[in-house]
N, C-alpha and C. Protein backbone atom coordinates (compact mmCIF):
# COMPACT_ATOMS: atom_id res chain seq x y z
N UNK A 1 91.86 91.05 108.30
CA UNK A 1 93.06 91.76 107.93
C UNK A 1 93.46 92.66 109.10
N UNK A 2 94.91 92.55 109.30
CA UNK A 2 95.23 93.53 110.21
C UNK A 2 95.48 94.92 110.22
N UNK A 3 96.69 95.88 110.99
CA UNK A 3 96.76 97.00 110.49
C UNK A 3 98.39 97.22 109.34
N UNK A 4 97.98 97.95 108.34
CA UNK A 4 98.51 97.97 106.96
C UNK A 4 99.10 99.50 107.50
N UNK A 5 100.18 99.61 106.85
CA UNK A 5 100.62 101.47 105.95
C UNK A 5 100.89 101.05 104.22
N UNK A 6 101.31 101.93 104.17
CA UNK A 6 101.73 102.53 102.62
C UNK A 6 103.37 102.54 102.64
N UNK A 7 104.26 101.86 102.02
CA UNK A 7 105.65 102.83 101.98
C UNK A 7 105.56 102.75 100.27
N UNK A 8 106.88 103.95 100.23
CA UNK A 8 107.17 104.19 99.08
C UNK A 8 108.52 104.06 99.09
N UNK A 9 109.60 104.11 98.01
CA UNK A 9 111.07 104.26 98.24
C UNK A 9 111.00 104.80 96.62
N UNK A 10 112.28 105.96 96.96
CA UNK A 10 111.98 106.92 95.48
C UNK A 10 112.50 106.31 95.00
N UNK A 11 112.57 107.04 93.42
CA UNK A 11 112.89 106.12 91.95
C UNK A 11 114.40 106.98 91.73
N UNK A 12 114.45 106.31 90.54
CA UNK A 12 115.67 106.71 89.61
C UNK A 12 115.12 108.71 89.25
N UNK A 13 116.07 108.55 88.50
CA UNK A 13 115.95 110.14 88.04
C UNK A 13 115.76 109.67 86.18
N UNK A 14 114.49 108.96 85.91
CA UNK A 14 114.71 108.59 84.89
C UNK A 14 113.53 109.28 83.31
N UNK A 15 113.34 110.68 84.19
CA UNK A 15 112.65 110.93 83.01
C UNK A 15 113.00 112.84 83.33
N UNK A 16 114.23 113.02 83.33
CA UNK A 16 115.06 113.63 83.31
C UNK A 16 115.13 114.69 84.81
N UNK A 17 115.75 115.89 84.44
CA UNK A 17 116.22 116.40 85.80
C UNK A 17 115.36 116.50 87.39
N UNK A 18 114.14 115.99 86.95
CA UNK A 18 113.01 116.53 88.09
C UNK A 18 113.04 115.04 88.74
N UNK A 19 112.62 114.94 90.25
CA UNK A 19 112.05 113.89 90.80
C UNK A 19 111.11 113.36 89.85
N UNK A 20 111.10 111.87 89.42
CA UNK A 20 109.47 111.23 88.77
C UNK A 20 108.64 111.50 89.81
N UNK A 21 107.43 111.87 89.55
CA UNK A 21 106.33 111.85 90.43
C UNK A 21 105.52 110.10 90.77
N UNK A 22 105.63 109.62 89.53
CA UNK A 22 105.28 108.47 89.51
C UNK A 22 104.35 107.59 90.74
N UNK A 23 105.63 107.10 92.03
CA UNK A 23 105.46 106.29 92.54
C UNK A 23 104.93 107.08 94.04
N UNK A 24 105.09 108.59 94.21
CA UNK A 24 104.69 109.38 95.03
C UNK A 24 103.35 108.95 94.85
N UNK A 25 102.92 109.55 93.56
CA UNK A 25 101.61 109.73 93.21
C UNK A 25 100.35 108.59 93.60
N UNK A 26 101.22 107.66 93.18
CA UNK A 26 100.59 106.06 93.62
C UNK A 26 100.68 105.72 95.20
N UNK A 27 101.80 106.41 95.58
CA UNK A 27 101.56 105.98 96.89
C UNK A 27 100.38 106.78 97.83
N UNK A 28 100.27 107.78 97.45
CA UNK A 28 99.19 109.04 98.09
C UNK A 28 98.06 108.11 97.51
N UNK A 29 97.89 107.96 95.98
CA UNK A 29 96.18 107.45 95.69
C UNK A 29 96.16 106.28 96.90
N UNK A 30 96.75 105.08 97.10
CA UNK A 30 96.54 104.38 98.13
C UNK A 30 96.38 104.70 99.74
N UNK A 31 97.18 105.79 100.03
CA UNK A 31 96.99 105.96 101.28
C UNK A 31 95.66 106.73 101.60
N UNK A 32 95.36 106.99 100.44
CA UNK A 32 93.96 107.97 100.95
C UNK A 32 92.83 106.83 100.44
N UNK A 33 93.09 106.26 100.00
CA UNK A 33 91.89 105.15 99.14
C UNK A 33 91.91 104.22 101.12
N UNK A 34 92.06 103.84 101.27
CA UNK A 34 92.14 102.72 102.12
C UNK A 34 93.07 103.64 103.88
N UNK A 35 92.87 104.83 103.91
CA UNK A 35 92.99 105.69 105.06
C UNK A 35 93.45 105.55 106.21
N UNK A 36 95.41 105.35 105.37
CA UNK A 36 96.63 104.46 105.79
C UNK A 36 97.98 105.83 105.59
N UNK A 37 98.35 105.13 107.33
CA UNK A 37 99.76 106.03 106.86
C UNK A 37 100.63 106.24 106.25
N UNK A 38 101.64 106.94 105.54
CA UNK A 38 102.31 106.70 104.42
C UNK A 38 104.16 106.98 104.83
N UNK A 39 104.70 106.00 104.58
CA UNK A 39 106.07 106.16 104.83
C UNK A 39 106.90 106.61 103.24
N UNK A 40 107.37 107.51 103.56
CA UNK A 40 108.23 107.64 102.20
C UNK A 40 109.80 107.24 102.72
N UNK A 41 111.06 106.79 101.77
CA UNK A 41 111.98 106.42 102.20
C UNK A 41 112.80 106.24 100.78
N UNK A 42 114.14 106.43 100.99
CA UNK A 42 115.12 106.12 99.70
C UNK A 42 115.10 107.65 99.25
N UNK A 43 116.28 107.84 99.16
CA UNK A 43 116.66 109.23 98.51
C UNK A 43 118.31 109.54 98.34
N UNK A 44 119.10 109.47 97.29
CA UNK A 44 120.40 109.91 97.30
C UNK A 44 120.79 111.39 96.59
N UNK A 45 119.31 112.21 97.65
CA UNK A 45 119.74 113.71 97.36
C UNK A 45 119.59 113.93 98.95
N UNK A 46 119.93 113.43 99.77
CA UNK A 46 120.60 114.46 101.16
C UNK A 46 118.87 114.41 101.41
N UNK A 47 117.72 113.61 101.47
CA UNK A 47 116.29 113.49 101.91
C UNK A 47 116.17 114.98 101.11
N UNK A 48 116.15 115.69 100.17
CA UNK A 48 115.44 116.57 99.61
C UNK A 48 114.01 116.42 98.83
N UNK A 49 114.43 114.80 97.81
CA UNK A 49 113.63 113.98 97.28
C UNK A 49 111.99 114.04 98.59
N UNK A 50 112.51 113.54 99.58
CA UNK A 50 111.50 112.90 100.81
C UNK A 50 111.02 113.87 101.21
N UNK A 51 111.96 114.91 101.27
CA UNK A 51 110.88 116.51 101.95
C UNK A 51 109.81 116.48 100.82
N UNK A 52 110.60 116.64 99.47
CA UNK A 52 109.07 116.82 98.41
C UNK A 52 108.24 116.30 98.75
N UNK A 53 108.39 114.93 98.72
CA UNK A 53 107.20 114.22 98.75
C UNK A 53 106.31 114.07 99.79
N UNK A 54 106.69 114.27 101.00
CA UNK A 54 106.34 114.24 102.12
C UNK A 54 105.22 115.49 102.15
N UNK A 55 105.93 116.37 101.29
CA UNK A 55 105.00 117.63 101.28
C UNK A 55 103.73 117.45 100.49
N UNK A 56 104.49 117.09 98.99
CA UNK A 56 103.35 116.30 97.82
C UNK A 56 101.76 115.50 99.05
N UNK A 57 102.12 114.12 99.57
CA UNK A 57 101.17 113.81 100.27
C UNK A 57 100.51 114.53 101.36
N UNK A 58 101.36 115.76 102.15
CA UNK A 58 100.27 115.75 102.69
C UNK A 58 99.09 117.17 102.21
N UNK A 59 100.08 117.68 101.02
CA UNK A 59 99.02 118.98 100.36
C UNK A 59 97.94 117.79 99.65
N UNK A 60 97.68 116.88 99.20
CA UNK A 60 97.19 115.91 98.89
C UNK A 60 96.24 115.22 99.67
N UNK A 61 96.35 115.85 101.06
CA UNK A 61 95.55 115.21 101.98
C UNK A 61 95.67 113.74 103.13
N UNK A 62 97.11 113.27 103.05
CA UNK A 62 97.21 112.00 103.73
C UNK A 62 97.44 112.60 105.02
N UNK A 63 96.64 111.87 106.10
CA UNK A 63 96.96 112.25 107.25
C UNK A 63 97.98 112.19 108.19
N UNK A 64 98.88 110.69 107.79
CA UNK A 64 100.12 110.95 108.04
C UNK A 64 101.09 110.55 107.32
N UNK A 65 101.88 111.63 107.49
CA UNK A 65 103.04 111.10 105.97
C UNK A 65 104.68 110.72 107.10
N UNK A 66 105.14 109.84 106.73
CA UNK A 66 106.56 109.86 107.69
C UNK A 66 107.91 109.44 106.59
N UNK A 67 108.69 110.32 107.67
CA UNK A 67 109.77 110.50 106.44
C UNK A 67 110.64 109.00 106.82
N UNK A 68 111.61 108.45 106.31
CA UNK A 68 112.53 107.19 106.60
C UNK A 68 113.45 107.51 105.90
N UNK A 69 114.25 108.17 106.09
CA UNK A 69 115.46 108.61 105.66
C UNK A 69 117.21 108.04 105.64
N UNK A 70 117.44 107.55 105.20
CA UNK A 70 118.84 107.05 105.85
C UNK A 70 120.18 107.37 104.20
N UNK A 71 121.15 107.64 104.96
CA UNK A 71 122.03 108.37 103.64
C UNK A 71 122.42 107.55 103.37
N UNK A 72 122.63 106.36 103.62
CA UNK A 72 123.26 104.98 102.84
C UNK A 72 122.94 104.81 101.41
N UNK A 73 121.71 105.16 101.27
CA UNK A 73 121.07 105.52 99.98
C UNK A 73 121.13 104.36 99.15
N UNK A 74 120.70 103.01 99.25
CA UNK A 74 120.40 101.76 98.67
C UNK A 74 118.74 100.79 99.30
N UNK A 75 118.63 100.61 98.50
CA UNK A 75 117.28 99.55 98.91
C UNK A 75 117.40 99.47 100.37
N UNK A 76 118.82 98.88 100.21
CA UNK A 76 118.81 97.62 102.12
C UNK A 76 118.24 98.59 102.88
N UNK A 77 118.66 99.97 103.04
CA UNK A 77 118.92 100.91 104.08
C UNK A 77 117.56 101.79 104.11
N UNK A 78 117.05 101.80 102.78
CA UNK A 78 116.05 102.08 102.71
C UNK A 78 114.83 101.65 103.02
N UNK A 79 114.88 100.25 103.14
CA UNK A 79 113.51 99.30 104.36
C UNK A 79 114.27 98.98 105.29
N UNK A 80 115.25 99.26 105.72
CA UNK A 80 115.76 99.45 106.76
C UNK A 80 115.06 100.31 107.81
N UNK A 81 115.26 101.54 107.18
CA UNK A 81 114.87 103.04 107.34
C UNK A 81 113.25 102.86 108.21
N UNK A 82 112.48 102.49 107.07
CA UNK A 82 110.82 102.05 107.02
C UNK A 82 110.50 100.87 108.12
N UNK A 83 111.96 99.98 108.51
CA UNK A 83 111.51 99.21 109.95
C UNK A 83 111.71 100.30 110.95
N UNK A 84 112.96 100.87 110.73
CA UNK A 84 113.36 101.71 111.99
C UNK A 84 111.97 102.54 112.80
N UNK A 85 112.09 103.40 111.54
CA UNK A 85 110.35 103.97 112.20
C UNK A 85 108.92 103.28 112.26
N UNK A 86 108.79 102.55 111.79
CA UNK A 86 108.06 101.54 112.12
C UNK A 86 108.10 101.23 113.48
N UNK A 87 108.77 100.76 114.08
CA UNK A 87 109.42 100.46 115.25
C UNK A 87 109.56 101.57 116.28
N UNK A 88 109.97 103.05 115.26
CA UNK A 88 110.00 104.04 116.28
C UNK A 88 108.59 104.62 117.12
N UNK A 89 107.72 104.25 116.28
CA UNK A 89 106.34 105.05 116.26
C UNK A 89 105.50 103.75 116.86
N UNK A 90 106.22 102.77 117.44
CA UNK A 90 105.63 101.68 117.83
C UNK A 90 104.15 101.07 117.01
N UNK A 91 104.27 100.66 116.15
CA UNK A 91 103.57 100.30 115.05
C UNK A 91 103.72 98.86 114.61
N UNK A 92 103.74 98.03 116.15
CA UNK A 92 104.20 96.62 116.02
C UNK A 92 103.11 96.22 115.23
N UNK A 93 101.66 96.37 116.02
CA UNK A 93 100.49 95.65 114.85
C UNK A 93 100.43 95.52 113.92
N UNK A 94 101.28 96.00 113.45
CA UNK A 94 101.20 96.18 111.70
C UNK A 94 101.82 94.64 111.03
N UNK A 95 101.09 94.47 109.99
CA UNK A 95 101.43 93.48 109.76
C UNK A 95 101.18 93.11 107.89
N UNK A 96 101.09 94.10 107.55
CA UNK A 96 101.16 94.22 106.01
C UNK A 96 101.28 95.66 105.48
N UNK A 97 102.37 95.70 104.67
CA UNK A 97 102.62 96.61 104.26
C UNK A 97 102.35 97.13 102.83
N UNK A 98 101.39 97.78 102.01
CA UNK A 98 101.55 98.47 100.73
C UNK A 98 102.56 98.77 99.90
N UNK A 99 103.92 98.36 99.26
CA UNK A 99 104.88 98.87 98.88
C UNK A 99 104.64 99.26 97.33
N UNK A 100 104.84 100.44 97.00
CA UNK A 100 105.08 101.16 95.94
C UNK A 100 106.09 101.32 95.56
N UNK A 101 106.70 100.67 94.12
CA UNK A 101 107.41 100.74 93.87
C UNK A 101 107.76 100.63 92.24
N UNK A 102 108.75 100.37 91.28
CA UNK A 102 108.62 100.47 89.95
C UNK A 102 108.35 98.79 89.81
N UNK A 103 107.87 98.26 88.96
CA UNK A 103 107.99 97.06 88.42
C UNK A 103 109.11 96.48 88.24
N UNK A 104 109.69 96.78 87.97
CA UNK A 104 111.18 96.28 87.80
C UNK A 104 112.36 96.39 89.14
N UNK A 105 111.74 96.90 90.38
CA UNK A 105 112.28 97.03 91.06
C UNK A 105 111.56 95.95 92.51
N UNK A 106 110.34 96.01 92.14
CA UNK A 106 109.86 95.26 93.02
C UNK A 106 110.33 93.94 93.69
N UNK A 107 110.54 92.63 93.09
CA UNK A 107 111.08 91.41 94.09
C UNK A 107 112.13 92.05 94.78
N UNK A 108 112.84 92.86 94.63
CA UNK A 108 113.99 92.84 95.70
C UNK A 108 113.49 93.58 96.38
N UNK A 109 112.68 94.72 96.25
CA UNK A 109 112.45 96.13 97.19
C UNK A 109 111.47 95.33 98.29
N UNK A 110 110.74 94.57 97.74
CA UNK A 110 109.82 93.54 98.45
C UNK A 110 110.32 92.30 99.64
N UNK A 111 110.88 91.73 98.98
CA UNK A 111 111.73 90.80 99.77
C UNK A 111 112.41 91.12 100.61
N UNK A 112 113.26 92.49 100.51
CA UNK A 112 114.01 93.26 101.96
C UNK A 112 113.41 93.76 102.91
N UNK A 113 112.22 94.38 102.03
CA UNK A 113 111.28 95.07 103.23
C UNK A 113 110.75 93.57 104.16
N UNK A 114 109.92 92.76 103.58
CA UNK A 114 109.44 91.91 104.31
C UNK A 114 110.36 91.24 105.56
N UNK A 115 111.83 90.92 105.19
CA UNK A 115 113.20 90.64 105.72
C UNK A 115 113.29 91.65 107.15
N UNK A 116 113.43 92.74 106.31
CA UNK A 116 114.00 93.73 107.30
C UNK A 116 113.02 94.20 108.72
N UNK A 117 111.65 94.47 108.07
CA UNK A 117 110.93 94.70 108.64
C UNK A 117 110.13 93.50 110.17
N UNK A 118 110.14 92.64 109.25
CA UNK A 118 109.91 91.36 110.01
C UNK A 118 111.61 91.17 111.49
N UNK A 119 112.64 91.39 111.14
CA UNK A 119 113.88 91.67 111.86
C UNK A 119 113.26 92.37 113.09
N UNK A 120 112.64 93.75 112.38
CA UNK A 120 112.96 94.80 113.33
C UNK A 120 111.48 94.54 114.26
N UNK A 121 110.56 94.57 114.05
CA UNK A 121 109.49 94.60 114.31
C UNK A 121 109.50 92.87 115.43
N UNK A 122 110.05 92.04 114.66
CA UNK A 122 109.97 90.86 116.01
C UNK A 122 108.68 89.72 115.30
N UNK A 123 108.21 90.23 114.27
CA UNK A 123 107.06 89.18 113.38
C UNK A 123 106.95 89.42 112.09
N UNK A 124 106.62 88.21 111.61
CA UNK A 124 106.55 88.46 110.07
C UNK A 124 104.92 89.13 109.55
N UNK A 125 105.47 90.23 108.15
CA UNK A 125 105.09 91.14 107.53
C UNK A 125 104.69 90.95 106.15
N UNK A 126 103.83 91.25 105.58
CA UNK A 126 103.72 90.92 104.09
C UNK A 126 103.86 92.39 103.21
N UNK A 127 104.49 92.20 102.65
CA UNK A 127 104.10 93.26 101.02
C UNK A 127 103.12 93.15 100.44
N UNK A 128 102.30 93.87 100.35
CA UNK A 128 101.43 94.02 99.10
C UNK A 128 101.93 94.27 98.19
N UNK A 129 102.31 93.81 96.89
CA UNK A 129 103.11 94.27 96.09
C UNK A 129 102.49 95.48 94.82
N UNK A 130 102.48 96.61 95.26
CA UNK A 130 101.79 97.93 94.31
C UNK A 130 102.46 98.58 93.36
N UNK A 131 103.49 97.76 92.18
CA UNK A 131 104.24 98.03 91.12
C UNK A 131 103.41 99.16 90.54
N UNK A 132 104.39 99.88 89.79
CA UNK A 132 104.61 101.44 88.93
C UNK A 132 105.01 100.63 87.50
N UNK A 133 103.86 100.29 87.04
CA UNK A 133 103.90 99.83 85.23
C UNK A 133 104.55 101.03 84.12
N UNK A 134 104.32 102.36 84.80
CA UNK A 134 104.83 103.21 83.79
C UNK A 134 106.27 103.70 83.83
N UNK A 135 106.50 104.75 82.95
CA UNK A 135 107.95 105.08 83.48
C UNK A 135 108.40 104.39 82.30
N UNK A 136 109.86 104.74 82.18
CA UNK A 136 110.68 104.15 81.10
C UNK A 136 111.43 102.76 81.56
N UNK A 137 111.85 102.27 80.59
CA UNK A 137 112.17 101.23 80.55
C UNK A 137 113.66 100.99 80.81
N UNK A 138 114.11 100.53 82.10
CA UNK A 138 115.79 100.86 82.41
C UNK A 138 116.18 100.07 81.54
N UNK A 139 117.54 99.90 81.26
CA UNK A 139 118.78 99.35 80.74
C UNK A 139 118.58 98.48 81.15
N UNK A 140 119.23 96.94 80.30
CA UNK A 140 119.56 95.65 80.85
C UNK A 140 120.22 95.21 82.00
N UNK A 141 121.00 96.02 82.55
CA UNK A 141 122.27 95.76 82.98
C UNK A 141 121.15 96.07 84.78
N UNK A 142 120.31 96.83 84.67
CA UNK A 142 119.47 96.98 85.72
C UNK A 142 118.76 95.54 86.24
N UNK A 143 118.49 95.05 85.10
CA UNK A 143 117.69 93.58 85.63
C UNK A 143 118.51 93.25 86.20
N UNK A 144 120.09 92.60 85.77
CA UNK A 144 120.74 91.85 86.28
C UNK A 144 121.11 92.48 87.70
N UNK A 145 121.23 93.51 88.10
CA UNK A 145 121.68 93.94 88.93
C UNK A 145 120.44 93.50 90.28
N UNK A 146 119.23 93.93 89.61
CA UNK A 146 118.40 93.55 90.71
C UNK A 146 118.02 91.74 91.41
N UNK A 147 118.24 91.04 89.77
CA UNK A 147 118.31 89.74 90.36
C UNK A 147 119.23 89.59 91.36
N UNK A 148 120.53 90.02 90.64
CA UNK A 148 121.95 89.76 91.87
C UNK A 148 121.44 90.76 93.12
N UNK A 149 121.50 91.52 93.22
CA UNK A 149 121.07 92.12 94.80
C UNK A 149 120.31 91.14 95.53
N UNK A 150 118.88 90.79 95.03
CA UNK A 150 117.95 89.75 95.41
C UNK A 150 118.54 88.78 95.70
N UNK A 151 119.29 88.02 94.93
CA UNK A 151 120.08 86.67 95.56
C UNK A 151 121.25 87.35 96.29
N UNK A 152 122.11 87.70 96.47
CA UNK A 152 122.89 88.52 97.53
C UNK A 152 121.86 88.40 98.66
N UNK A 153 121.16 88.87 98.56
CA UNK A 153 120.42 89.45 99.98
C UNK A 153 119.87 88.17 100.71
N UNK A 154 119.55 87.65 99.94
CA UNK A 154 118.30 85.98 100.44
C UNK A 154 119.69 85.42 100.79
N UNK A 155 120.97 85.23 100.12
CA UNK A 155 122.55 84.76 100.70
C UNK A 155 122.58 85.00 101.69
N UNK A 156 121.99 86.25 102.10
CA UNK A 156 123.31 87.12 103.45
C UNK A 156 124.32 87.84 103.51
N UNK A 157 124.67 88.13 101.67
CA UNK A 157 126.15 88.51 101.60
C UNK A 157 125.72 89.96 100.75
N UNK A 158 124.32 90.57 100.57
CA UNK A 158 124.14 91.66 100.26
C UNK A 158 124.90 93.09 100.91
N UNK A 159 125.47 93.50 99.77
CA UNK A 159 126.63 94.73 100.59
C UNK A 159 128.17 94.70 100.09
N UNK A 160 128.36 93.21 99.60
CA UNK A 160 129.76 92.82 99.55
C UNK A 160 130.25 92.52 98.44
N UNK A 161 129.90 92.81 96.98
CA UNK A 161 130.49 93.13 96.14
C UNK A 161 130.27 94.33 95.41
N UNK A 162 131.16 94.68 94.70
CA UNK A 162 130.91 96.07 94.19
C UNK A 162 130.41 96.44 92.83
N UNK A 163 129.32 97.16 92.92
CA UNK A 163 128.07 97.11 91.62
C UNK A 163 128.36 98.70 90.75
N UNK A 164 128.02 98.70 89.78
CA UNK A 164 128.07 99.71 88.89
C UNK A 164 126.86 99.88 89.06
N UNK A 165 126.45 101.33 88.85
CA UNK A 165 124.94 101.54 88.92
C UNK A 165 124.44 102.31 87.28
N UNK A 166 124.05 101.53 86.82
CA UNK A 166 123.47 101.93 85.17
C UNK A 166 123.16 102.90 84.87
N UNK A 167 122.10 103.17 85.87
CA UNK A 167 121.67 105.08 85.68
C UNK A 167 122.37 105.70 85.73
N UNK A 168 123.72 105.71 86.64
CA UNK A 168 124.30 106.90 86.79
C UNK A 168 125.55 107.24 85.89
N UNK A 169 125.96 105.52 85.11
CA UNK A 169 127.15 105.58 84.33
C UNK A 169 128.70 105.75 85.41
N UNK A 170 128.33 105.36 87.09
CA UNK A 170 129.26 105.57 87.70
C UNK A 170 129.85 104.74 88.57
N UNK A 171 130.76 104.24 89.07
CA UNK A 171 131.01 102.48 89.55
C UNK A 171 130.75 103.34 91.09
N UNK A 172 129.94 102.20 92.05
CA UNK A 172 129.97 102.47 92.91
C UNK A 172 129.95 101.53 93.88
N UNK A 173 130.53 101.53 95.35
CA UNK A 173 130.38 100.22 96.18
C UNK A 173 129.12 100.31 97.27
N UNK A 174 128.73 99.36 96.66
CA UNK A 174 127.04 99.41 97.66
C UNK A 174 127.79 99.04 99.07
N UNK A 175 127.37 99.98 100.32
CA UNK A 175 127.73 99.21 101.61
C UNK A 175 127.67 98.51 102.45
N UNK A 176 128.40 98.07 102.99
CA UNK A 176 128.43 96.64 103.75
C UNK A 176 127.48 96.53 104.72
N UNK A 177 126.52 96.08 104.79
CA UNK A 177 125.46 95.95 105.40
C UNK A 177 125.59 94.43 106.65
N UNK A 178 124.61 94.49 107.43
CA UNK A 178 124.69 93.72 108.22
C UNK A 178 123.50 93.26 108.64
């Protein structure tokens, strides 16, 4: 096996006004279990979300926590984010990645990272896939959304139609990505 990190990409706001701790939490037990760096990434509070957590892991003890921040604030941009620094911190060896993420969010959060990362980096990357079983149970309208992103994205045409986002009850246009 080669060299591995940890990423995380935050969640919904789905168990009311506070960040879920959830997938933080899981991502720290792994990075300290197996004594791996930890990327946090995804946040559509201005990286406030990512300062927490960033802080969360390292009062927690991970030795390195890195932020991946990007305000686009969607999946794409968000393993986007996690190649960028990847890449920044020259961390080509790497060649499997830990992703933490909700169950229900996973094939797509998975499939981009592997995509994106593999892009940026110049070789292909694997997910470990480290789903978040708990947590509430989104709305229907979430599945569909994630299948369609997933096929969008494996298309090429992820970015280019315009999605309502369930949680928020607010129509929004995911951006055009490239």
């Amino acid at each position: 096996m080669g060299k591995a990190v940890v990423a995380m990409v935050c969640g919904p706001h789905d168990e009311g006004q506070e960040a879920p701790k959830r997938r933080i939490d899981r991502a720290i037990q792994i990075a300290l279990e197996f004594k791996l760096p930890l990327f946090v990434a995804g946040d559509a509070f201005e990286g406030r979300e990512i300062a927490l957590f960033v802080q969360r892991a390292r009062e927690a003890g991970v030795e390195t926590v890195v932020s991946a921040y990007d305000p686009r604030s969607c999946t794409l941009s968000d393993v986007q984010a996690i190649a960028w620094a990847l890449k920044a911190l020259d961390l080509k060896g790497i060649d499997h990645i830990h992703l933490v993420t909700d169950w229900w969010h996973m094939n797509r959060a998975a499939t981009m990272l592997e995509g994106e990362v593999g892009k940026h980096l110049g070789h292909e990357v694997v997910a470990f896939r480290r789903p978040i079983a708990s947590g509430p149970r989104p709305p229907d309208a979430v599945f569909v959304n994630e299948r369609q992103g997933l096929a969008d994205y494996i298309s090429g045409i992820y970015g280019e139609r315009r999605v309502e986002d369930p949680l928020e009850h607010r129509p929004r246009a995911t951006p055009v990505m490239n």
